[in-house]
Every structure is written in C-alpha cells, then in structure tokens.
Protein backbone atom coordinates (compact mmCIF):
# COMPACT_ATOMS: atom_id res chain seq x y z
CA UNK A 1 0.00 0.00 0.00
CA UNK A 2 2.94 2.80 0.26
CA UNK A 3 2.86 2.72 -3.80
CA UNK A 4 -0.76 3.56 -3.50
CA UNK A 5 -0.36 6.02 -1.28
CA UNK A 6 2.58 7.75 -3.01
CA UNK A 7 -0.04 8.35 -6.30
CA UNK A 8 -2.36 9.74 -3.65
CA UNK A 9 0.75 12.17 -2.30
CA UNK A 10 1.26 12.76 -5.88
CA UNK A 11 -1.55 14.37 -6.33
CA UNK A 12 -2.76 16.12 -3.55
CA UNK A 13 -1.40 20.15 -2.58
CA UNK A 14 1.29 19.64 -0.34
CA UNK A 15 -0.25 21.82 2.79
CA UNK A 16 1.64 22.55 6.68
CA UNK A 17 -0.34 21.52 9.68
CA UNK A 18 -2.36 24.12 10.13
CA UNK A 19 -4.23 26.28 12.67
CA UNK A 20 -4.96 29.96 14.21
CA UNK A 21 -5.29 33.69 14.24
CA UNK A 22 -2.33 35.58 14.54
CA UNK A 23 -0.68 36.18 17.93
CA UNK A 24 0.33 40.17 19.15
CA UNK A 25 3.68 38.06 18.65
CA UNK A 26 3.08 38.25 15.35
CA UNK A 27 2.61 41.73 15.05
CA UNK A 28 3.90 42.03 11.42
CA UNK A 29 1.74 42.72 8.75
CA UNK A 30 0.72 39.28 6.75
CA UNK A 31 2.57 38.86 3.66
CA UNK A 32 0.09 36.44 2.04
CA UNK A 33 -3.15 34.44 3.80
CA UNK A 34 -3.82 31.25 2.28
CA UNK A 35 -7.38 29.21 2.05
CA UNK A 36 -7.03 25.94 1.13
CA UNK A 37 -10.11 23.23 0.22
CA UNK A 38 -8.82 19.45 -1.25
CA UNK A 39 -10.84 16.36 -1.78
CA UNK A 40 -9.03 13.12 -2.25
CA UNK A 41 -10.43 9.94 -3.50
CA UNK A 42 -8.43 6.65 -2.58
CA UNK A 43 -9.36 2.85 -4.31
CA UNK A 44 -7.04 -0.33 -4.40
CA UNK A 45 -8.94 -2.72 -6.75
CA UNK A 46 -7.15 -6.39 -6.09
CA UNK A 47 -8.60 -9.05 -8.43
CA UNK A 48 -7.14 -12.80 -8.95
CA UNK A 49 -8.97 -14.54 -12.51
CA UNK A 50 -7.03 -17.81 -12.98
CA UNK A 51 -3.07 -17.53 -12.69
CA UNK A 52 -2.80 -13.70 -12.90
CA UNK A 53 -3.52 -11.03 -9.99
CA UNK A 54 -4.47 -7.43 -10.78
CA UNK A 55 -4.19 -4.66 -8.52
CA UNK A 56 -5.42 -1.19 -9.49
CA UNK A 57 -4.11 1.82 -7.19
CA UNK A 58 -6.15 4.88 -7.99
CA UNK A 59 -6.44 8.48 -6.53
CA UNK A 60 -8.46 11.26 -8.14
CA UNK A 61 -8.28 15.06 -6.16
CA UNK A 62 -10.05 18.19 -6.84
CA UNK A 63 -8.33 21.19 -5.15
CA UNK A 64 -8.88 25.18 -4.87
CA UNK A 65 -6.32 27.87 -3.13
CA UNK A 66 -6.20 31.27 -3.39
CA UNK A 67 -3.79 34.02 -1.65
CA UNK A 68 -5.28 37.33 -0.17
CA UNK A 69 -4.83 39.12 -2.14
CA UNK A 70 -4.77 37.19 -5.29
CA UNK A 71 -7.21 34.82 -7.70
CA UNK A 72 -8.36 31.60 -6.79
CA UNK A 73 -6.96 28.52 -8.29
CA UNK A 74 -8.61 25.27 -9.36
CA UNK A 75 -6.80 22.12 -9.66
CA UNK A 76 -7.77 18.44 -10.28
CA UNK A 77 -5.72 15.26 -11.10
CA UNK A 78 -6.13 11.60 -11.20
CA UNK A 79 -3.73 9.31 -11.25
CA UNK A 80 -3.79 4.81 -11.63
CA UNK A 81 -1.19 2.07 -11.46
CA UNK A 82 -2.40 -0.92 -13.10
CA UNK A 83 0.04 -4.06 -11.88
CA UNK A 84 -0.25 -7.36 -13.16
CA UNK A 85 1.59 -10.46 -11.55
CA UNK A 86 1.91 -14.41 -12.14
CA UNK A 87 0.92 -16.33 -9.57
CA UNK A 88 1.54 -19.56 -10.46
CA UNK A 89 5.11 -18.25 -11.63
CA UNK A 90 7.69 -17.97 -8.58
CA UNK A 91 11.40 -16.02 -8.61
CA UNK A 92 12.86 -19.22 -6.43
CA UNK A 93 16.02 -18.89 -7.19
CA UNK A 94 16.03 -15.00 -5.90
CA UNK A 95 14.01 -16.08 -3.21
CA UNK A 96 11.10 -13.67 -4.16
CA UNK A 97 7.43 -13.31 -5.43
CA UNK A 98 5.87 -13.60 -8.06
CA UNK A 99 6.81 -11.51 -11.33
CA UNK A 100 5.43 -8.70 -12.85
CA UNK A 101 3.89 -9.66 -16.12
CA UNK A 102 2.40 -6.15 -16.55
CA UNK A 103 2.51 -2.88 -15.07
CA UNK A 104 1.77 0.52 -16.42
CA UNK A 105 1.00 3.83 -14.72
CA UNK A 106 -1.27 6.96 -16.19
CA UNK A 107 -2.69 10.26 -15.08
CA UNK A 108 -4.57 13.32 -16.83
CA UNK A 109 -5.93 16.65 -15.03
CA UNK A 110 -9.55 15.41 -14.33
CA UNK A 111 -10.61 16.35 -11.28
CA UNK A 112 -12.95 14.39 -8.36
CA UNK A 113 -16.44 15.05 -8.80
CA UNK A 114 -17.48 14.70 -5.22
CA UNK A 115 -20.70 16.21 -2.79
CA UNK A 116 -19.77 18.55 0.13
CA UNK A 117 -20.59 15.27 2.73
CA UNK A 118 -18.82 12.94 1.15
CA UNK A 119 -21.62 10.98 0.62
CA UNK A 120 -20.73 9.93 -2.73
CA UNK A 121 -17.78 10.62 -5.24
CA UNK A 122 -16.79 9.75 -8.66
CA UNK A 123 -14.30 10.18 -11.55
CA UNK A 124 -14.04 8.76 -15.16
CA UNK A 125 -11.23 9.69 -17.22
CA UNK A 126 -8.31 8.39 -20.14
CA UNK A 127 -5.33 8.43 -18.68
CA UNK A 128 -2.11 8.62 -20.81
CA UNK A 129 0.91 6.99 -19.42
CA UNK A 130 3.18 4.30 -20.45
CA UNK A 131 3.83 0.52 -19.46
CA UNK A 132 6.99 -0.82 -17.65
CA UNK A 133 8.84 -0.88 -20.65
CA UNK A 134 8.36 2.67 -21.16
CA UNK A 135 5.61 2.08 -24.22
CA UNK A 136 2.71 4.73 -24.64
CA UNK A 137 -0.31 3.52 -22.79
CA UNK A 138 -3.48 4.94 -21.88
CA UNK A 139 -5.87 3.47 -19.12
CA UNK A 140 -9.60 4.10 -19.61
CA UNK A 141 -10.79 4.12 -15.90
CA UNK A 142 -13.89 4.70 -14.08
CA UNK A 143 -14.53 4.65 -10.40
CA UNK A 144 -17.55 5.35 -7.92
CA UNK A 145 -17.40 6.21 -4.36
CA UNK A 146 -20.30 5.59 -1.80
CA UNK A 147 -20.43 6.61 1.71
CA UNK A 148 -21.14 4.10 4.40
CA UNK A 149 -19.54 5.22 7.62
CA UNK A 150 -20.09 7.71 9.43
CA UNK A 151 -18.47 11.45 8.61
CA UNK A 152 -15.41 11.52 10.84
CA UNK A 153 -14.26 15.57 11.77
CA UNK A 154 -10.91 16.16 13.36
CA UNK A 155 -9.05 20.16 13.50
CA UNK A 156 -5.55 21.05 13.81
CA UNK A 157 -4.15 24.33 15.36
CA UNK A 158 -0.61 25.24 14.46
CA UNK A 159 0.90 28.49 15.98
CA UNK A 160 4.89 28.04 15.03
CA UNK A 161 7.26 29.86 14.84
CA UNK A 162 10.53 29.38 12.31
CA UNK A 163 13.77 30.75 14.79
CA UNK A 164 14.97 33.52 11.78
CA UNK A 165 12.47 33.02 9.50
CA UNK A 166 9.21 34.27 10.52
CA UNK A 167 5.87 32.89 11.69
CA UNK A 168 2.83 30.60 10.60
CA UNK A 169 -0.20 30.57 11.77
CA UNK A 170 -3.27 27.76 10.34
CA UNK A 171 -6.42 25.99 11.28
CA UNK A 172 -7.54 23.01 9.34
CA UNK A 173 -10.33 21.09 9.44
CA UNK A 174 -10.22 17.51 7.98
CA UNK A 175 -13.30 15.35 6.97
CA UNK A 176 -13.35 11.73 6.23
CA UNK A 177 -15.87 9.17 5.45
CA UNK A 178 -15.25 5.08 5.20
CA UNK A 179 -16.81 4.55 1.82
CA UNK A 180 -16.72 1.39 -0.54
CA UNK A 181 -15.83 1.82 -3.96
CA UNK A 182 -16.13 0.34 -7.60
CA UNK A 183 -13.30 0.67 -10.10
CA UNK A 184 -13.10 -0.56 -13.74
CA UNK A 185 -9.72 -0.43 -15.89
CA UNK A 186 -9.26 -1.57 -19.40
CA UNK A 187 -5.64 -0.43 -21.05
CA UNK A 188 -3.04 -2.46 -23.32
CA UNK A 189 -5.37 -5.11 -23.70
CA UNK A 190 -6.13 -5.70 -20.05
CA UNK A 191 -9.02 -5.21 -18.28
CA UNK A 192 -10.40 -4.97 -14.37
CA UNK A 193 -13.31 -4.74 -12.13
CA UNK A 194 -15.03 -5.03 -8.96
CA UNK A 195 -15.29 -3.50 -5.18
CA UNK A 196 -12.13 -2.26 -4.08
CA UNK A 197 -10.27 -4.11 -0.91
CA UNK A 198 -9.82 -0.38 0.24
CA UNK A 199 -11.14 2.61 -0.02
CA UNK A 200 -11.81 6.38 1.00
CA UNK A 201 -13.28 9.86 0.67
CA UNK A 202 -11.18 13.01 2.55
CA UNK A 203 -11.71 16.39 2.80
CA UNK A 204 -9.26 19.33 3.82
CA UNK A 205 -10.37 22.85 4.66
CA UNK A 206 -7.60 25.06 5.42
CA UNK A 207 -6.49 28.54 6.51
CA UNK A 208 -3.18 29.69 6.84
CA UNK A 209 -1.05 32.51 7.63
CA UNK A 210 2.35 33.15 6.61
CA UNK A 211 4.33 36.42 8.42
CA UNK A 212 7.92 36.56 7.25
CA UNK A 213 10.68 38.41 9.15
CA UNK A 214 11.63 41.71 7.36
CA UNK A 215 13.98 40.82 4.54
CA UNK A 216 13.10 37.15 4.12
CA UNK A 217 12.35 35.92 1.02
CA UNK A 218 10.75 32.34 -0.36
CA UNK A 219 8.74 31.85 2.99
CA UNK A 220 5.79 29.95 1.83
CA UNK A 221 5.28 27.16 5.06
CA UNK A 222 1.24 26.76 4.02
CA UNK A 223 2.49 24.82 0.79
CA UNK A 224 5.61 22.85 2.66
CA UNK A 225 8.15 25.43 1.53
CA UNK A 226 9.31 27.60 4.36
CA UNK A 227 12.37 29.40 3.76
C-alpha cells in the first residue's frame, strides 16, 4: 500500500499543519493568507482470474487555493497504477514473489467530482501513461465512491514559529468518510473490475497565515516550503 499512497501524495497540494489567528507576537503585517479546500479519492482494486492477480491503485483530487490578495486557483488530477503479476510463476532462485507480467502507470488533469458530505464521489477519465517498458499507454478508468460510515471531523491548530524566519499561523479542518468503492480499468489489452479491498473519501479545509521576518524571502510554510 505505500505505492498507493505515493499516487495519492502525488496528487494532492502539499499543505503545513495548520491552525490559528495571529498572535500580538506576530505583530507584522501578513505577507500572504492562504485558504485551502482538497478532496481526495483513494481505491485499491485487487482481483485474482485464474493464474494472474491485478491490482489497481487509484487516486483522483479536486483542489482550490487562493492568496489574499490574489485569484483563486482550481486544480484536479487523477492518477492509476495498473500491476499485473503471475501467480503460479515464482522467482525461487532469488528467493522472491511472483513476477510482474504487466505494469503501467497513467494520469490526466480530471478532477474528483465529489458532494460537500462525502456521501458519494466519482471520476471517469483516459489516462495517458506508459507501461513498464516505457511504451505509450493509456488506461480508460472509471470509479464510484459511496459513503457508508459515518463522517469523521478532526481540527488542527498550528501556531509556530521558524527561529529567523518568521511565523505561521493555520487551522484546518479535515473530513473523512469510510466509503466502498467500484473501479473498472481496461488499457493495453487488459481489463479490471469489482469492489475495491480499500477505499476512501477526505476532505481538507484550510487557513493559513504566513508572516515573514523583514527581509526574508521564499517563505511559503502553508504549501511545505518555508524558507
């Protein structure tokens, strides 16, 4: 599951923890406020026919962010890894599993259609990529998201301050909903479906303050960059 999740990382807006109004610490004027809002949608599809298991790692976000002052920016991506392995094939003399007959990865800027609850989600898309071998590939997927748990809210609250550098100051609040998911794949003459093994919905609301020292330059801690 870390390859699945590192597609999901590669997706989403890399963000700080964050939390708060600014302190009389922070007395300096705010050189840029940040408002964040991502939704991420997570499926691993694992499906054995015969000899040959398929797992399908997908993650589809949509994404908005705007400065103050400054316009707002949309964003949406989705991203699959299609792997194909033989099972009744094993690597004994390397002492390892079974090899990868097929594996090719794909993503395209179509965003997560997805309700404010997280009751539901979907995404359909082409996705050009290429195979193992480096070969031009593109994955026709299609996934839906329904909500069956409960929605889960959590907050963070982040005062920090960077010795030199300045302060940040954010507040996010993070929804999440257990959710079961179909996903389809056809690509390079392969093809997959069913109900994913895992799945999940997220939601990230986020406000953040960034309030350099005089001077400093390249201080941008609300999108992981502080200087």
């Amino acid at each position: 599951m870390k390859r699945a999740r590192a597609i999901g990382s590669a997706v989403a807006i890399s963000v700080v923890a964050a939390g708060l109004t600014a302190s009389p610490a922070a007395a300096a004027q705010p050189r840029i406020y940040h408002t964040i809002k991502a939704a991420n949608g997570f499926a691993f599809l694992d499906e054995t026919r015969g000899c040959e298991r398929t797992e399908v790692f997908v993650s589809s976000s949509r994404a908005m962010y705007a400065a103050q002052p400054g316009p707002v920016v949309k964003q949406g991506f989705t991203d699959a890894l299609v792997r194909v392995t033989d099972l009744c094939a094993l690597r004994a003399a390397a002492g390892g599993g079974p090899p990868v007959v097929f594996e090719a990865e794909g993503r395209a800027m179509v965003p997560l259609t997805v309700d404010a609850r997280l009751t539901r989600a979907s995404v359909e898309a082409d996705l050009p990529g290429a195979d193992g071998a480096g070969n031009p590939v593109t994955i026709h997927l299609a996934t839906n998201w329904t909500g069956t748990g409960a929605l889960e809210h959590t907050s963070v609250h982040n005062h920090v301050l960077v010795p030199g550098t300045g302060v940040v100051n954010a507040n996010d609040n993070n929804l999440r909903r257990e959710v079961t998911a179909r996903v389809s794949v056809t690509g390079a003459d392969r093809a997959a479906s069913g109900t994913a093994a895992e799945a999940s919905l997220e939601l990230v609301k986020s406000m953040c303050i960034e309030v350099p020292r005089p001077g400093v330059e390249g201080f941008y801690p609300c999108f992981g960059f502080p200087g």
